[in-house]
PDB file of N, CA and C in Angstrom:
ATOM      1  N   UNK A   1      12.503  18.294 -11.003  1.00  0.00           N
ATOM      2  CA  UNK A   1      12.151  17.412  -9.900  1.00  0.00           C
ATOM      3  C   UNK A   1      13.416  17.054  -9.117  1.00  0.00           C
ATOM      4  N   UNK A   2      13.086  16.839  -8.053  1.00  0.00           N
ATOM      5  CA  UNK A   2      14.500  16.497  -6.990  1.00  0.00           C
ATOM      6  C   UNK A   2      14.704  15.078  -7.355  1.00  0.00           C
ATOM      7  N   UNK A   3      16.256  14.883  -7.077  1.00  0.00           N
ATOM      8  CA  UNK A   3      16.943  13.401  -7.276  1.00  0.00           C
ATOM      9  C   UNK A   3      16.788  12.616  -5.720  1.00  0.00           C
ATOM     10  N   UNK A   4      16.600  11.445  -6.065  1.00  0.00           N
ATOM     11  CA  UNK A   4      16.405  10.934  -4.754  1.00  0.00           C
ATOM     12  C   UNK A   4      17.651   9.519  -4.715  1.00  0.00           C
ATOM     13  N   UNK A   5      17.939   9.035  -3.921  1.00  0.00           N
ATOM     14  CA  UNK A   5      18.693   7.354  -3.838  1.00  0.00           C
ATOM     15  C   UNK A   5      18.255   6.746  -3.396  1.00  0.00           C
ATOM     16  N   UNK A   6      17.704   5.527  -3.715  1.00  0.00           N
ATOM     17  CA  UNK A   6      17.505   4.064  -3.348  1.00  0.00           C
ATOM     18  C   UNK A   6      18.102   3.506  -2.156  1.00  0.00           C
ATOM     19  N   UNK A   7      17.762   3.515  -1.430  1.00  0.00           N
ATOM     20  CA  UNK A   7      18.488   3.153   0.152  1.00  0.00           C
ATOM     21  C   UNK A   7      18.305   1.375   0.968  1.00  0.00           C
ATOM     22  N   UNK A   8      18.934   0.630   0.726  1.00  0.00           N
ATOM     23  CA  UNK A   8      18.643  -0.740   0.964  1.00  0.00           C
ATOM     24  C   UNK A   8      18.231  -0.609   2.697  1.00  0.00           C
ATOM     25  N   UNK A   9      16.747  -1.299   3.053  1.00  0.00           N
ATOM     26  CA  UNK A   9      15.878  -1.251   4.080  1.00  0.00           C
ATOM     27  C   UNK A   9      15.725  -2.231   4.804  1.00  0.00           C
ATOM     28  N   UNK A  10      15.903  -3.206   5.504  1.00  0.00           N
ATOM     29  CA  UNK A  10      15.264  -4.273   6.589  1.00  0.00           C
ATOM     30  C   UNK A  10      15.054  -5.491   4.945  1.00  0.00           C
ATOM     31  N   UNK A  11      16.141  -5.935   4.318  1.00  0.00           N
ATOM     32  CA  UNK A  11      15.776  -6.568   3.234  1.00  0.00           C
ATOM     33  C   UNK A  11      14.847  -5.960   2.013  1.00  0.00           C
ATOM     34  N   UNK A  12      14.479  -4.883   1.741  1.00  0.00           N
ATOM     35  CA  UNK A  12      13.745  -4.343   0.899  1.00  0.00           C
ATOM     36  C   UNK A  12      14.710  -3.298   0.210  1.00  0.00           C
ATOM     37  N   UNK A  13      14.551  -2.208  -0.872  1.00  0.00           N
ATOM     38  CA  UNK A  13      14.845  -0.870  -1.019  1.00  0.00           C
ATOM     39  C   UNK A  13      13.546  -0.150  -0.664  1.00  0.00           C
ATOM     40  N   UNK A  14      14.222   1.045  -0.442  1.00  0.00           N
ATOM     41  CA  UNK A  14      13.325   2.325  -0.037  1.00  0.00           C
ATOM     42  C   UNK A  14      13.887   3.406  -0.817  1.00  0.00           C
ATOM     43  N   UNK A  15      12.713   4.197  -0.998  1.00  0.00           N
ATOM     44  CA  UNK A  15      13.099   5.719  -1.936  1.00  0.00           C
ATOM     45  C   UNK A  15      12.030   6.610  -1.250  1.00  0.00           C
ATOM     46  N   UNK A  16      13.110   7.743  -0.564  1.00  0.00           N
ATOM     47  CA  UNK A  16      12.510   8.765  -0.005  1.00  0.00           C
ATOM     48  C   UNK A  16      12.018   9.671  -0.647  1.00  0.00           C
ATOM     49  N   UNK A  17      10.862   9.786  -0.545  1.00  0.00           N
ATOM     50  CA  UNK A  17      10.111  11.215  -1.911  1.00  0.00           C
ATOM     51  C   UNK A  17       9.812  12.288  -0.442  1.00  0.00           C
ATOM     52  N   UNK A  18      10.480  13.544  -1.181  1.00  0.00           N
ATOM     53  CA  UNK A  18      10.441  14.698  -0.707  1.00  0.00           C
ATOM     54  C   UNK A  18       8.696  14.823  -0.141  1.00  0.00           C
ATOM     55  N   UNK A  19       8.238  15.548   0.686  1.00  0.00           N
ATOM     56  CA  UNK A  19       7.022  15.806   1.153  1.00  0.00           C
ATOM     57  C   UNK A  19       6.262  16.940   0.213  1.00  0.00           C
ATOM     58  N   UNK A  20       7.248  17.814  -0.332  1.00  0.00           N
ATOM     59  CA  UNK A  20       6.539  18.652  -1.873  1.00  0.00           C
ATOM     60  C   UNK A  20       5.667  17.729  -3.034  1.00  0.00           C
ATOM     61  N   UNK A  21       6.806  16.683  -3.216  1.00  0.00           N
ATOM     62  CA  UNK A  21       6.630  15.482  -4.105  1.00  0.00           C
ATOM     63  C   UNK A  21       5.115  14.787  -4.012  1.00  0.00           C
ATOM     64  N   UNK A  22       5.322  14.612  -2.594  1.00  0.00           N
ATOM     65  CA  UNK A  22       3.959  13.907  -2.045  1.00  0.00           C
ATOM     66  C   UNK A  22       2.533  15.059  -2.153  1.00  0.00           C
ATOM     67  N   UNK A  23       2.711  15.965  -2.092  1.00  0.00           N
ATOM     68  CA  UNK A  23       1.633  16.852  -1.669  1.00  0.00           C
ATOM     69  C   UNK A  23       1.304  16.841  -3.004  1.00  0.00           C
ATOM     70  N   UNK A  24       2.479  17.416  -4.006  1.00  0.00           N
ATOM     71  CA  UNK A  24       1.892  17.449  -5.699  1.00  0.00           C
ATOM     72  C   UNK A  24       1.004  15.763  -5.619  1.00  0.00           C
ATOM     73  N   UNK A  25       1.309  14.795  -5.265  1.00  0.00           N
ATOM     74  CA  UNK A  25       0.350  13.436  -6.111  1.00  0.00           C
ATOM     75  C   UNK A  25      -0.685  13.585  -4.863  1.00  0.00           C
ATOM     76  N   UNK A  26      -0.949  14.515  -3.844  1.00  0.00           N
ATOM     77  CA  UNK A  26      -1.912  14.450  -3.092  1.00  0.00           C
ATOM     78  C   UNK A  26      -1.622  12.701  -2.290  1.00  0.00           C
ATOM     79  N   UNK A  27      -0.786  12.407  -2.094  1.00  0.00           N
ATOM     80  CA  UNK A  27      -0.391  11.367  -1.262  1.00  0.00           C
ATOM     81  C   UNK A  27       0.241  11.911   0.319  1.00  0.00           C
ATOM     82  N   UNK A  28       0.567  10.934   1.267  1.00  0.00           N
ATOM     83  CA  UNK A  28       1.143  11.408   2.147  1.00  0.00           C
ATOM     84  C   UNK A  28       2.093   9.959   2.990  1.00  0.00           C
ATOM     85  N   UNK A  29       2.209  10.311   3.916  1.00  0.00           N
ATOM     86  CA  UNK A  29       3.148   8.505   4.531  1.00  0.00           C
ATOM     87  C   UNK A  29       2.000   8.136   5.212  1.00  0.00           C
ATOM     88  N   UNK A  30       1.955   6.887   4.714  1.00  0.00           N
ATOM     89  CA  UNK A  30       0.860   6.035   5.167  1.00  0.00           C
ATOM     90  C   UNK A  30      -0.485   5.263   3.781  1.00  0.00           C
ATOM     91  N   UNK A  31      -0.031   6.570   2.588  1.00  0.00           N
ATOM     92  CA  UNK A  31      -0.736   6.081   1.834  1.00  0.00           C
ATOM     93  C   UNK A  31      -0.437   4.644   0.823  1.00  0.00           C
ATOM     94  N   UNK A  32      -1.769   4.130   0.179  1.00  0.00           N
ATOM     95  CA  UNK A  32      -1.822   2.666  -0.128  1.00  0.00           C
ATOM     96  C   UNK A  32      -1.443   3.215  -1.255  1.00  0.00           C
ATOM     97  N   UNK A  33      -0.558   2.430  -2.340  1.00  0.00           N
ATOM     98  CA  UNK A  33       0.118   2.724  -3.474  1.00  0.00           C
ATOM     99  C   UNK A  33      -0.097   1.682  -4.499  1.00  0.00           C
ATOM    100  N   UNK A  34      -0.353   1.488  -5.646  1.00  0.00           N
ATOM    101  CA  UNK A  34       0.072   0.960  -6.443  1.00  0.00           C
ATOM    102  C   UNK A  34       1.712   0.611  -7.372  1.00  0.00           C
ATOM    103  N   UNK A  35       2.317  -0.014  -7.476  1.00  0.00           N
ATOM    104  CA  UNK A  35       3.341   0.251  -8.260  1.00  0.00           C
ATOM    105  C   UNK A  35       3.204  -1.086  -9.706  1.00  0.00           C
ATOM    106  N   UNK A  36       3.411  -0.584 -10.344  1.00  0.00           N
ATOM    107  CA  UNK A  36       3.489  -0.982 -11.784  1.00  0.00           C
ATOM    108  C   UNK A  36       5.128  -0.345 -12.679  1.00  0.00           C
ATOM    109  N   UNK A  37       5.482  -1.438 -13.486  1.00  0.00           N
ATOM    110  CA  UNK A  37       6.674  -1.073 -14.034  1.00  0.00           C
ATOM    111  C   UNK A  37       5.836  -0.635 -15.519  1.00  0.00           C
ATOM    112  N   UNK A  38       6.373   0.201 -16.659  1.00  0.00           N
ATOM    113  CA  UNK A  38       5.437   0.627 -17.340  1.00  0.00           C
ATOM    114  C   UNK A  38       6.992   1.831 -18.197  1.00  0.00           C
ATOM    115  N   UNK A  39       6.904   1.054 -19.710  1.00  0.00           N
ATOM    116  CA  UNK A  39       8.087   1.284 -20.519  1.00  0.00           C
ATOM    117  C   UNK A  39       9.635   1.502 -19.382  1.00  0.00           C
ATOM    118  N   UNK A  40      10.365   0.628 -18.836  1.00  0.00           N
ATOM    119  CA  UNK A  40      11.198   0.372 -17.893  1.00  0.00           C
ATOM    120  C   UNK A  40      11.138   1.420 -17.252  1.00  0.00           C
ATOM    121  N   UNK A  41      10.302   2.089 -16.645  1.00  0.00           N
ATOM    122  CA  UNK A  41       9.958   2.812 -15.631  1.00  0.00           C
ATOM    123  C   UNK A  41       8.908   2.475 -14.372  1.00  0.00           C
ATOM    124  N   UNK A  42       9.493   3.246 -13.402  1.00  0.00           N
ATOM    125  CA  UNK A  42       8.418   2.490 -12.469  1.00  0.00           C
ATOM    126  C   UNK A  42       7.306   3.901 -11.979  1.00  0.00           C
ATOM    127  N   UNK A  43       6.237   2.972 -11.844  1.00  0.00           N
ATOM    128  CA  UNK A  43       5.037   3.808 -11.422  1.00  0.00           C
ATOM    129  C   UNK A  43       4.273   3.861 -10.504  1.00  0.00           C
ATOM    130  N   UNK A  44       4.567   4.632  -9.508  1.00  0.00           N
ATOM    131  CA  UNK A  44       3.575   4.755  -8.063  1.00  0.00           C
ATOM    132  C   UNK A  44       2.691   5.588  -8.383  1.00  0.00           C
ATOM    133  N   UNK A  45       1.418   4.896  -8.001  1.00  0.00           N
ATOM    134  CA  UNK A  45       0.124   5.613  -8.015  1.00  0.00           C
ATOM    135  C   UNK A  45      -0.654   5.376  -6.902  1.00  0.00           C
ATOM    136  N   UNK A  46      -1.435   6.644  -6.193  1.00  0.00           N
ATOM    137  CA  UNK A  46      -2.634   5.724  -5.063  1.00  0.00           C
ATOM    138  C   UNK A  46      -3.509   5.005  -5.581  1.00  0.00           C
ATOM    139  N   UNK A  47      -3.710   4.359  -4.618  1.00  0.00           N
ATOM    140  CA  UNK A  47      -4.730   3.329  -4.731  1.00  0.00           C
ATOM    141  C   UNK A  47      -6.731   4.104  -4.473  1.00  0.00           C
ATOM    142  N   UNK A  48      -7.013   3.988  -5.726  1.00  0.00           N
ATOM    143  CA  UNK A  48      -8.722   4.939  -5.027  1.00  0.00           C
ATOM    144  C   UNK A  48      -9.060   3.466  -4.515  1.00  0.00           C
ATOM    145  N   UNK A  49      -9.878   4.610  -3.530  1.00  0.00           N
ATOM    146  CA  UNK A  49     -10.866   3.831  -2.879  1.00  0.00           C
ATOM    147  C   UNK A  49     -11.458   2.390  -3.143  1.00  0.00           C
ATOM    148  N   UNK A  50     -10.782   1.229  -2.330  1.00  0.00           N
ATOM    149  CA  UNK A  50     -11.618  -0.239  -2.891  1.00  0.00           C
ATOM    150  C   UNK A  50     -13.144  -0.483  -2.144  1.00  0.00           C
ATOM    151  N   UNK A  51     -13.320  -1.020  -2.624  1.00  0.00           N
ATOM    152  CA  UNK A  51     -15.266  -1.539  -2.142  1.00  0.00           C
ATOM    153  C   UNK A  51     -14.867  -2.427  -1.436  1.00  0.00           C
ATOM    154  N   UNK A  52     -15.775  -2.528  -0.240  1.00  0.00           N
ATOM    155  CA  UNK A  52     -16.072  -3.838   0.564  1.00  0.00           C
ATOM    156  C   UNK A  52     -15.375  -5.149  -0.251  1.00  0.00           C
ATOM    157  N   UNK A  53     -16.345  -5.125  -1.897  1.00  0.00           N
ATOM    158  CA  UNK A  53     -16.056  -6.534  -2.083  1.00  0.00           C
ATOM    159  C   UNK A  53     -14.699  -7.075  -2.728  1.00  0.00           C
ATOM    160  N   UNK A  54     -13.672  -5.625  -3.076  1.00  0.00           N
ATOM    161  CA  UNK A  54     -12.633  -6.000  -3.132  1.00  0.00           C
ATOM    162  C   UNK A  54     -11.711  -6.226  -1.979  1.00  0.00           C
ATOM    163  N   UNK A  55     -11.583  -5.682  -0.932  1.00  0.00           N
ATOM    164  CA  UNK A  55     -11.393  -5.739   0.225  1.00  0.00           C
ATOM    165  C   UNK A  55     -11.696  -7.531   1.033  1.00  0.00           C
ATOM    166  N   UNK A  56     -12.462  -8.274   0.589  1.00  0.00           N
ATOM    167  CA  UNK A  56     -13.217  -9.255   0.580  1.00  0.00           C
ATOM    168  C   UNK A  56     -12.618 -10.545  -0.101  1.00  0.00           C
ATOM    169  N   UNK A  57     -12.395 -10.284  -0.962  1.00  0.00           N
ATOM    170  CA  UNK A  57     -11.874 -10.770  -2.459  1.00  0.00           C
ATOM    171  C   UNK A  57     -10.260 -11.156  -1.635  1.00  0.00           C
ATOM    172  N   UNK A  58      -9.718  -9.936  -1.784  1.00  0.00           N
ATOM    173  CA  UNK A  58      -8.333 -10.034  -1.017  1.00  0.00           C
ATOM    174  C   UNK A  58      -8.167 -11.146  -0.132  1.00  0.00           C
ATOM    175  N   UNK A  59      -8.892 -10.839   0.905  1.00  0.00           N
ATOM    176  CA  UNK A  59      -9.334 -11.245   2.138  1.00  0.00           C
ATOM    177  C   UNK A  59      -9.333 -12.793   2.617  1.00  0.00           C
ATOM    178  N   UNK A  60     -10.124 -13.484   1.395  1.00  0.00           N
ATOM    179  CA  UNK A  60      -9.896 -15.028   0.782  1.00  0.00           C
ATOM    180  C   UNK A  60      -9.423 -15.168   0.539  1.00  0.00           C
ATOM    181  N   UNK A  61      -8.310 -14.452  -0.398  1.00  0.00           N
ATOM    182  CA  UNK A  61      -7.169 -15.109  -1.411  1.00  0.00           C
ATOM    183  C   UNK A  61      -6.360 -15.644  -0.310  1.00  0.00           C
ATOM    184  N   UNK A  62      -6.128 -14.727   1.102  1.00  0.00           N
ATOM    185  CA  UNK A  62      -5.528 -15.120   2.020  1.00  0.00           C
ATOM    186  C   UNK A  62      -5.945 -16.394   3.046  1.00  0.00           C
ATOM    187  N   UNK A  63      -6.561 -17.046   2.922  1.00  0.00           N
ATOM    188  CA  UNK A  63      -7.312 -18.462   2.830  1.00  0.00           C
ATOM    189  C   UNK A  63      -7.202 -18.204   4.694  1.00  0.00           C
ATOM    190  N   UNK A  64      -7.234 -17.366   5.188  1.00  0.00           N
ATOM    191  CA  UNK A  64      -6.860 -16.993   7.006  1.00  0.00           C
ATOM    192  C   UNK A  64      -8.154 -17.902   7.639  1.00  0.00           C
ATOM    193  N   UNK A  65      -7.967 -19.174   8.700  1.00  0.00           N
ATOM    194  CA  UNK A  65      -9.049 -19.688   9.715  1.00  0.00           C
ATOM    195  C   UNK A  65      -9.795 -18.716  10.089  1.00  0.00           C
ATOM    196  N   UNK A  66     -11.522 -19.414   9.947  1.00  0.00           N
ATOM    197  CA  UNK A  66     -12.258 -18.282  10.201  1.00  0.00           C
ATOM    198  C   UNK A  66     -12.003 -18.381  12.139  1.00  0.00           C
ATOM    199  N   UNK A  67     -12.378 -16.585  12.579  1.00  0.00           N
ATOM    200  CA  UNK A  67     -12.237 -16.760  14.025  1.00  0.00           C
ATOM    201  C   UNK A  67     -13.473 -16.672  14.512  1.00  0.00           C
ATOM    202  N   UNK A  68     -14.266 -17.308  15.302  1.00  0.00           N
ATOM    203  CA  UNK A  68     -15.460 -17.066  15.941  1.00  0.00           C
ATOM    204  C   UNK A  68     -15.606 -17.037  17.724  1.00  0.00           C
ATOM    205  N   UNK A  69     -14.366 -17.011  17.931  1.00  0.00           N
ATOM    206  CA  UNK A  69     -13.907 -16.654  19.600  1.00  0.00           C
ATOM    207  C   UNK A  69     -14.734 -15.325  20.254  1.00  0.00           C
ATOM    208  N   UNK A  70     -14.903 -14.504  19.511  1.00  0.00           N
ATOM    209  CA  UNK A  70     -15.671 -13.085  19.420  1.00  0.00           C
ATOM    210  C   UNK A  70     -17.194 -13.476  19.828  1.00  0.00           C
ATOM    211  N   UNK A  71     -17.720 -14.261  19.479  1.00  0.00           N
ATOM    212  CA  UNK A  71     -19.269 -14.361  19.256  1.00  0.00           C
ATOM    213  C   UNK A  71     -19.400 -15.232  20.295  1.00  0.00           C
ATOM    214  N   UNK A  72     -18.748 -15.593  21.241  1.00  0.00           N
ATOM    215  CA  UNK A  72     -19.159 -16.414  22.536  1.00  0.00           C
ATOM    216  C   UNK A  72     -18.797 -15.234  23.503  1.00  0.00           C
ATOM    217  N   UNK A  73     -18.013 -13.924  23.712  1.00  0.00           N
ATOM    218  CA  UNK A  73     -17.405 -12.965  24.592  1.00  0.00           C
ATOM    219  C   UNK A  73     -18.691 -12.564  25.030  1.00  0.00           C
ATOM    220  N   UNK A  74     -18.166 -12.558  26.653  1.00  0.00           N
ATOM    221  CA  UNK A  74     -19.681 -11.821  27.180  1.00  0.00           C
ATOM    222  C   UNK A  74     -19.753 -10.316  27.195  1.00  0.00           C
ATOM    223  N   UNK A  75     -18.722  -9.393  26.584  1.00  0.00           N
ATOM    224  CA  UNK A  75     -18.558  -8.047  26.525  1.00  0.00           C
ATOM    225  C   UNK A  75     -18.724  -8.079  25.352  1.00  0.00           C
TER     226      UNK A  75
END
């Protein structure tokens, strides 16, 4: 497997994975990831598909004002 470096980002790190890399996990840029640390290693995995009601779930945790500006628009 290719070596990669940790590159400090806009306050974050970043690690560039080769586009071979990506194609083997069937990922690409843009995809939703999991990461988990797992025996001091770290683990990126995609994320399958969430349901509505996790999506939902999320959604609240973020406690966001409901908007109802939409439902008075005459378009």
């Amino acid at each position: 497997m290719p070596i990669s470096i940790l590159r400090n980002r806009d306050g974050s790190v970043s690690l560039p994975i080769p586009k071979k890399v990506l194609a083997l996990a069937k990922m690409s840029a843009g995809s939703e990831v999991e990461i988990e640390v797992k025996a001091g290693s770290i683990v990126i995995s995609p994320v399958q598909g969430r349901s509505f009601a996790d999506l939902l779930a999320e959604h609240r945790k973020l406690k966001l004002p409901r908007d109802d500006a939409w439902l008075d628009s005459a378009t």
